[in-house]
C-alpha atoms as a PDB file:
ATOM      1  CA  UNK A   1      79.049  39.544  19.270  1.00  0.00           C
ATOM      2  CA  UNK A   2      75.586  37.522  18.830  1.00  0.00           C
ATOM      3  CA  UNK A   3      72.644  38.904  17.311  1.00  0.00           C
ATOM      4  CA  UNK A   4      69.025  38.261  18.021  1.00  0.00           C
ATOM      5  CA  UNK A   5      67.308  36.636  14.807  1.00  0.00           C
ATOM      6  CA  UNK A   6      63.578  37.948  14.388  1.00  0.00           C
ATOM      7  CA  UNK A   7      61.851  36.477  11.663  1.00  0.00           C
ATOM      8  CA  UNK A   8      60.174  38.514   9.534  1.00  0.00           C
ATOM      9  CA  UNK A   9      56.704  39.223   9.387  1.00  0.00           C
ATOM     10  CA  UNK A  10      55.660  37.935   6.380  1.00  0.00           C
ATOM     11  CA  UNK A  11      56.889  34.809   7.913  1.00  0.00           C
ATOM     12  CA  UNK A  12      55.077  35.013  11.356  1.00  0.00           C
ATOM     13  CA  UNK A  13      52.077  35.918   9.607  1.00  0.00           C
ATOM     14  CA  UNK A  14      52.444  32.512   7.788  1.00  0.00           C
ATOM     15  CA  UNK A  15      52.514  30.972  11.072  1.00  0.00           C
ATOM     16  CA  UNK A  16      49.705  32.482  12.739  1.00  0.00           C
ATOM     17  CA  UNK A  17      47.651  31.221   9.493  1.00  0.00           C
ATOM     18  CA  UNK A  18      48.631  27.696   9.826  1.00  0.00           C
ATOM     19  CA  UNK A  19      47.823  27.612  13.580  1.00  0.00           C
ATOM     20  CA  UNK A  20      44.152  29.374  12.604  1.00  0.00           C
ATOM     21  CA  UNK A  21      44.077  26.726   9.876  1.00  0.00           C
ATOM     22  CA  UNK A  22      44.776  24.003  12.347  1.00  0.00           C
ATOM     23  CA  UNK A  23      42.218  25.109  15.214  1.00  0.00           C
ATOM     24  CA  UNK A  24      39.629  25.311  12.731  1.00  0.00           C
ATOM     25  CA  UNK A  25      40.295  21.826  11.568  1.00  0.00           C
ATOM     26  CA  UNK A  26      40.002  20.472  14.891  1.00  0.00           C
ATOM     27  CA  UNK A  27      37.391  22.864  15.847  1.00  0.00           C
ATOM     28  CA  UNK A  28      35.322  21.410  12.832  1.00  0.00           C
ATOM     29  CA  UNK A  29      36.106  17.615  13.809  1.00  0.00           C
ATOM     30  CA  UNK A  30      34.728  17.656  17.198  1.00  0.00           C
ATOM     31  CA  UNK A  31      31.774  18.951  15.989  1.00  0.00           C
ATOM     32  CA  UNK A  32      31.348  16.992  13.055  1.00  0.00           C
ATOM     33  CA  UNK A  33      32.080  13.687  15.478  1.00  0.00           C
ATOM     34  CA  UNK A  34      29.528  15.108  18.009  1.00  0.00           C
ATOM     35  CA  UNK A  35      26.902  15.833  15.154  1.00  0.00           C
ATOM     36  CA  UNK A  36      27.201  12.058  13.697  1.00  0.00           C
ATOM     37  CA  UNK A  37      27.161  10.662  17.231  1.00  0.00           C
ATOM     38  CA  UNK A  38      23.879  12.068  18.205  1.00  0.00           C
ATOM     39  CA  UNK A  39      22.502  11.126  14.741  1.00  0.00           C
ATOM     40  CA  UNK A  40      23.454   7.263  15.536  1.00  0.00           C
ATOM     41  CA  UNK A  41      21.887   7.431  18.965  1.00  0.00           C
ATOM     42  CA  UNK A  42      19.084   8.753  17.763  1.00  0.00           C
ATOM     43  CA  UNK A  43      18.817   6.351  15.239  1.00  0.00           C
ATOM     44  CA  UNK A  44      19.313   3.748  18.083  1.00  0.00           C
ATOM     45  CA  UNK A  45      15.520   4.450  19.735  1.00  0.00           C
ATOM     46  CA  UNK A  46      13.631   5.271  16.520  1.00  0.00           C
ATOM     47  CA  UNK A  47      12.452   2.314  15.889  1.00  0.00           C
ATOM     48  CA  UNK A  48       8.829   3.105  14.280  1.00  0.00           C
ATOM     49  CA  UNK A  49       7.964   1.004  11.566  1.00  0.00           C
ATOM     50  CA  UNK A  50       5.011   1.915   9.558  1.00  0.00           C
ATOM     51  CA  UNK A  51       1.616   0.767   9.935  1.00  0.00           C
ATOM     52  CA  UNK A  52       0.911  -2.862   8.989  1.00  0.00           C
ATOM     53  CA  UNK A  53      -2.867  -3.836   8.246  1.00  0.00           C
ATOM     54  CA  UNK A  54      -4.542  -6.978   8.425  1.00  0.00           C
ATOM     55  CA  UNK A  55      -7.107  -7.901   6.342  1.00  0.00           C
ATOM     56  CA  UNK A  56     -10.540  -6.854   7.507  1.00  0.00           C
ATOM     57  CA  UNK A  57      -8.869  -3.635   8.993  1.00  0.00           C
ATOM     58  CA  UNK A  58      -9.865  -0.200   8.937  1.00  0.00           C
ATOM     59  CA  UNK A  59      -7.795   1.356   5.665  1.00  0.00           C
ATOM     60  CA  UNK A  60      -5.481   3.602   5.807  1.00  0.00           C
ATOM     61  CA  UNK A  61      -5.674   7.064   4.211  1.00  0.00           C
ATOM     62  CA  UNK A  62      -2.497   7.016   2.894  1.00  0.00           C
ATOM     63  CA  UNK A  63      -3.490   3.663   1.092  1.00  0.00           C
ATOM     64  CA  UNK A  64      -6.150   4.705  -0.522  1.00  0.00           C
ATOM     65  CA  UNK A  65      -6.314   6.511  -3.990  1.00  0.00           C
ATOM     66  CA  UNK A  66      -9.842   8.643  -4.825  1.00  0.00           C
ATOM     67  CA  UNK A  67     -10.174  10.190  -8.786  1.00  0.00           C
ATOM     68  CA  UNK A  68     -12.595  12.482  -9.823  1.00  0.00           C
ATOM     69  CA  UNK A  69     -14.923  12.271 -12.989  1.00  0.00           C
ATOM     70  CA  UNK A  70     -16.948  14.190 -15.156  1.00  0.00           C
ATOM     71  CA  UNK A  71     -19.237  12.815 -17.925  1.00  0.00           C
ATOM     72  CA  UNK A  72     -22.580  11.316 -19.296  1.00  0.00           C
ATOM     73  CA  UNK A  73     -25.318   9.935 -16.720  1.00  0.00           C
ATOM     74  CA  UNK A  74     -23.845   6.124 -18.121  1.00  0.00           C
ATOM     75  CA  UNK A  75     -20.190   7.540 -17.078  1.00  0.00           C
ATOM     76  CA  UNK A  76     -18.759   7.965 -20.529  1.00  0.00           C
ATOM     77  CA  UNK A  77     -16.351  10.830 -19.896  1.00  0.00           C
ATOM     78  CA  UNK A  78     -17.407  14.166 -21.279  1.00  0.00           C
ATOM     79  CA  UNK A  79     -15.456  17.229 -20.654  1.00  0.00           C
ATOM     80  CA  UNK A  80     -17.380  19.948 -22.580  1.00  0.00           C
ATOM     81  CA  UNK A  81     -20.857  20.403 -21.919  1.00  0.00           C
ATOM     82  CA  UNK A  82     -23.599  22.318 -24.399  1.00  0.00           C
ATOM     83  CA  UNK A  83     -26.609  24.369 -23.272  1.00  0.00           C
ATOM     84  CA  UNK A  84     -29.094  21.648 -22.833  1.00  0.00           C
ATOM     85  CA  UNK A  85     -26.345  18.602 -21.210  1.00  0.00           C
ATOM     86  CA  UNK A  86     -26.296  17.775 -18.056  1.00  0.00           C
ATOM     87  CA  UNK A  87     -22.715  17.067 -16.139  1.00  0.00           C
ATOM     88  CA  UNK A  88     -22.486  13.722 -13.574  1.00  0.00           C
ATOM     89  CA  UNK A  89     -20.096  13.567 -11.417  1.00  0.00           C
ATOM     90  CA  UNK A  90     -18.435  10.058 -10.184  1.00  0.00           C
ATOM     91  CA  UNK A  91     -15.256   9.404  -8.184  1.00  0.00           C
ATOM     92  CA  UNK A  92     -13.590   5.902  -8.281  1.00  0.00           C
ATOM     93  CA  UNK A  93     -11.530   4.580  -5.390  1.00  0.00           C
ATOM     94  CA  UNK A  94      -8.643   2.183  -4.923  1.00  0.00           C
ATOM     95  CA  UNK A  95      -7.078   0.117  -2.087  1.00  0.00           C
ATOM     96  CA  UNK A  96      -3.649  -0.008  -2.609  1.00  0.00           C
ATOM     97  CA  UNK A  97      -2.472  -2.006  -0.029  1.00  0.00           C
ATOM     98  CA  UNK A  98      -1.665  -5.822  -0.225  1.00  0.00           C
ATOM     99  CA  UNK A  99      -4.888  -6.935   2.028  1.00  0.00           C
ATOM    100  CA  UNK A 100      -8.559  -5.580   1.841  1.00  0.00           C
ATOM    101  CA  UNK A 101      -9.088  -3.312   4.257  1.00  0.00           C
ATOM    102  CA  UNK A 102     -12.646  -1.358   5.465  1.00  0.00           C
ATOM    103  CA  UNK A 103     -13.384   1.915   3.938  1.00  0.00           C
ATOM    104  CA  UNK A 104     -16.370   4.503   4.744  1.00  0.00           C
ATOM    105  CA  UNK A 105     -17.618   5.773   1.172  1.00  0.00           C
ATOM    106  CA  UNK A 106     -21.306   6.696   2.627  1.00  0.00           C
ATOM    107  CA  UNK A 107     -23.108   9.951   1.705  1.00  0.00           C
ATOM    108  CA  UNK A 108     -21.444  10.946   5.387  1.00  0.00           C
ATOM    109  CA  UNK A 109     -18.062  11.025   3.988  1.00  0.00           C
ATOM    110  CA  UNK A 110     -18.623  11.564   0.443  1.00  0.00           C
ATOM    111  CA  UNK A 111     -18.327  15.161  -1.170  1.00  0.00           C
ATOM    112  CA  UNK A 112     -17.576  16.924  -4.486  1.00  0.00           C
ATOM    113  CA  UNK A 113     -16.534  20.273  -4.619  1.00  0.00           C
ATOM    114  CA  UNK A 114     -16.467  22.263  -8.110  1.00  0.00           C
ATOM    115  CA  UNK A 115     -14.411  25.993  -8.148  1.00  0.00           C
ATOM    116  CA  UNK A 116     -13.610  28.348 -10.693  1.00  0.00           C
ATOM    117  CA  UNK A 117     -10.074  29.616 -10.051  1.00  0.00           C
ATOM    118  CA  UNK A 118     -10.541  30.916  -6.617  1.00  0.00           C
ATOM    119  CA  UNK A 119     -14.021  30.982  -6.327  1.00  0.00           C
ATOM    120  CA  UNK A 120     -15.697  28.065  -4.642  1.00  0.00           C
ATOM    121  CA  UNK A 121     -18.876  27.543  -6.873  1.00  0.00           C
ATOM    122  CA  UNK A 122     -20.341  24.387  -5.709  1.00  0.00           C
ATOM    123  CA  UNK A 123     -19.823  22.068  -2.915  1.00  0.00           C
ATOM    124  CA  UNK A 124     -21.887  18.643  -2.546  1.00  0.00           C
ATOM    125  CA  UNK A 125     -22.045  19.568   1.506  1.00  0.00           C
ATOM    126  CA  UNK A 126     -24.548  22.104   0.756  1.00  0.00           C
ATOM    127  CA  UNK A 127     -27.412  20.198   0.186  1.00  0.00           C
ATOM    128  CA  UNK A 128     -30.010  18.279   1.862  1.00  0.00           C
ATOM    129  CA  UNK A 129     -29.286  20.083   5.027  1.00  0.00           C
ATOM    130  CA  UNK A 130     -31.502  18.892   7.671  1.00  0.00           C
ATOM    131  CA  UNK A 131     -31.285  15.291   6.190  1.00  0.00           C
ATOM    132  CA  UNK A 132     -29.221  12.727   8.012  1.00  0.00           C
ATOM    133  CA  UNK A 133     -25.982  11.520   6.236  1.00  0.00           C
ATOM    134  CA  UNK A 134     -25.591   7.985   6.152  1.00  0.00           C
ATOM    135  CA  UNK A 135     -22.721   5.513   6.794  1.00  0.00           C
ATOM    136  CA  UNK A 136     -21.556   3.089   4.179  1.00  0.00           C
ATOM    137  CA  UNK A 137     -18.444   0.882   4.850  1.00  0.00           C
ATOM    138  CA  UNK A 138     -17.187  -1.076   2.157  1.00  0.00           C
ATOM    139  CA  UNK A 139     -14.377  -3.725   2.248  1.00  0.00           C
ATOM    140  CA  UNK A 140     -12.391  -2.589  -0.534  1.00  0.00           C
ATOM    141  CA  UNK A 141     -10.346  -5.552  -2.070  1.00  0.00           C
ATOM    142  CA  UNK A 142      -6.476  -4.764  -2.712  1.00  0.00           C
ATOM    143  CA  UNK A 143      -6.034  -2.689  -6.175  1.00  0.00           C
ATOM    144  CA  UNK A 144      -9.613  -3.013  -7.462  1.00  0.00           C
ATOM    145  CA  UNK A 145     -11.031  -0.029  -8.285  1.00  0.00           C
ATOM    146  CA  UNK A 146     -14.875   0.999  -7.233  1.00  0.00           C
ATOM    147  CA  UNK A 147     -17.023   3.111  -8.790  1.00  0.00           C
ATOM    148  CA  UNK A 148     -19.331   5.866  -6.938  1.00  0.00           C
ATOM    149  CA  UNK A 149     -23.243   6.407  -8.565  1.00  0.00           C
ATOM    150  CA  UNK A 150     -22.926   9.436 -10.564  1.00  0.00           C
ATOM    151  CA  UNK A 151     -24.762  12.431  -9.432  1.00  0.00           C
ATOM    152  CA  UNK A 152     -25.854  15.364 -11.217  1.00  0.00           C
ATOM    153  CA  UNK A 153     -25.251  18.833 -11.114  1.00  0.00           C
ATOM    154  CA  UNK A 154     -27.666  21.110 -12.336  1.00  0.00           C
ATOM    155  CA  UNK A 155     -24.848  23.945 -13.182  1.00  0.00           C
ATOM    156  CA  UNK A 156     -26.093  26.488 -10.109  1.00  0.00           C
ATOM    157  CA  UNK A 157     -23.721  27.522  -7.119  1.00  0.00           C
ATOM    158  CA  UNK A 158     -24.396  25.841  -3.622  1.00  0.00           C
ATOM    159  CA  UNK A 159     -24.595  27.932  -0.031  1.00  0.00           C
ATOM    160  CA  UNK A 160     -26.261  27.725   2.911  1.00  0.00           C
ATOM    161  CA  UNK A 161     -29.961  27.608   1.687  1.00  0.00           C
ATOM    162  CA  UNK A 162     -28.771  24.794  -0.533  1.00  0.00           C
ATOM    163  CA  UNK A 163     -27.567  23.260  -3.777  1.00  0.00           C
ATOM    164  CA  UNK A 164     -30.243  22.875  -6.607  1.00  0.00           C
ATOM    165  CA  UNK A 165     -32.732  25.100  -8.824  1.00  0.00           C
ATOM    166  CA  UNK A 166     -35.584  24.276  -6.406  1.00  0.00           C
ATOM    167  CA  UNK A 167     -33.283  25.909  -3.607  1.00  0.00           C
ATOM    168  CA  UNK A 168     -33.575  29.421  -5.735  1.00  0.00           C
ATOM    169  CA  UNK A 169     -29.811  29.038  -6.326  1.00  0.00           C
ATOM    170  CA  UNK A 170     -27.958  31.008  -9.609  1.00  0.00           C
ATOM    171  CA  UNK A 171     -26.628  28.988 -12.184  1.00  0.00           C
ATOM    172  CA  UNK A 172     -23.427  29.567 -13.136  1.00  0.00           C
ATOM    173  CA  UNK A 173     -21.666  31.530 -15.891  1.00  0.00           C
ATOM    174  CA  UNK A 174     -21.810  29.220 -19.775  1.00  0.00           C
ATOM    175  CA  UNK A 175     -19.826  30.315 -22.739  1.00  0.00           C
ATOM    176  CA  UNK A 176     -16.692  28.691 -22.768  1.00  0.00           C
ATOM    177  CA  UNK A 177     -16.282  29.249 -18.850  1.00  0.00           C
ATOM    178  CA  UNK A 178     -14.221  26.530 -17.041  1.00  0.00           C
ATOM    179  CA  UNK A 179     -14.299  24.724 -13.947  1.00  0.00           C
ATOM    180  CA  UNK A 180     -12.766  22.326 -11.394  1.00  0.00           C
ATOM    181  CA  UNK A 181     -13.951  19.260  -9.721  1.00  0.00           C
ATOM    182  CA  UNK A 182     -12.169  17.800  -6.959  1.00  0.00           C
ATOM    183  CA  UNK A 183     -13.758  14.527  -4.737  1.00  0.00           C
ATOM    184  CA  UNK A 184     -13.171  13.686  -1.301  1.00  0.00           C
ATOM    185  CA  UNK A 185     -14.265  10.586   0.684  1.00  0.00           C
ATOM    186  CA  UNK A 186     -13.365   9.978   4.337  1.00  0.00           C
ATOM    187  CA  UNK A 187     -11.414  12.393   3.739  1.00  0.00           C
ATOM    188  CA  UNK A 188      -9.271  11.251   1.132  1.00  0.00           C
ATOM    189  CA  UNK A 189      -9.333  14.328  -1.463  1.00  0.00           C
ATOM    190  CA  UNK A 190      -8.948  12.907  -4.804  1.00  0.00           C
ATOM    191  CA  UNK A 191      -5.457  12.864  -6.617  1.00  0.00           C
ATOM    192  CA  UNK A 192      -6.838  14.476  -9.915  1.00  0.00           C
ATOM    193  CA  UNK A 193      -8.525  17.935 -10.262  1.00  0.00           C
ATOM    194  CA  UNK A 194     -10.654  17.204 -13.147  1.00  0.00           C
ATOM    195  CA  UNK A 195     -11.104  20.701 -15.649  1.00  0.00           C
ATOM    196  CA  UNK A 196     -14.419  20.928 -17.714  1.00  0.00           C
ATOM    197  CA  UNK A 197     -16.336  23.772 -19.854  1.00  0.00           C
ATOM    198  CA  UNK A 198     -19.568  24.726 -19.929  1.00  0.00           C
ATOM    199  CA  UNK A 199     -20.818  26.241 -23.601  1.00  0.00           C
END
């Protein structure tokens, strides 16, 4: 007389893990050869190449480098500043690319900001309002840096009625107290925040 063989379950268990196993595999291949072939079509129509200039062009922001400085009226760098000394500001800036390219670095586009932690104490856009801002476009050679006049600040906060002493403006708070200048020109914001103290 025959008898039916069952195997046991330990075994069919087994089985039903292998085929799991197995489905996810394939499962996981499909998708894997769908995800890389919409990654080479896409690659297929993005052809962009980045920006190439020509000498005499416009300049590119990402080309050009702006630092900010802080010194003497004869821009010797000076980072501490007494009672009676007066800080100047300068920025310099650089064309980086290969060819020299057209810049704007007129009192239009040219600003310096100064903050103390998160307080904005001084910004460059506050004064001579009313006055007309003035254009200035330079053809910067390739990897030559050029130096901005220095201005100077006369250690008061800026706002809407202006940015000096003869606006009736505050000065600031001495004694060891530190703050931040940052430059921007055509909108290039300078690369360096440059820390000082006032005594």
């Amino acid at each position: 007389m025959s008898q039916n063989y069952r195997p046991r379950a330990s075994v069919i268990w087994t089985r039903r893990a292998l085929a799991l196993a197995i489905l996810g595999g394939l499962i996981w291949g499909v998708y894997a050869g769908i995800s890389a072939g919409i990654s080479y079509v896409g690659g297929l129509f993005n052809n962009e190449k980045p920006a190439v200039i020509v000498e005499g062009d416009d300049c590119q922001p990402q080309q050009i480098k702006v630092e900010a400085f802080v010194g003497t009226k004869d821009k010797q760098n000076q980072l501490a500043f007494n009672a009676g000394d007066k800080p100047y500001f300068w920025f310099t800036i650089t064309n980086t690319a290969s060819v020299a390219c057209k810049f704007n670095v007129g009192s239009s586009a040219s600003f310096f900001k100064v903050t103390s932690g998160s307080d904005n104490i001084w910004n460059s856009q506050d004064c001579n309002l009313g006055t007309e801002r003035t254009d200035r476009i330079m053809l910067l050679s390739p990897n030559q840096p050029v130096s901005a006049d220095a201005d100077y600040w006369q250690k008061v906060r800026s706002g809407d009625q202006g940015c000096s002493v003869a606006d009736g403006l505050p000065e600031v708070s001495a004694g060891g107290a530190s703050y931040f200048l940052k430059a921007e020109v055509n909108g290039v914001i300078s690369e360096n925040t440059q820390q000082f103290v006032l005594n």
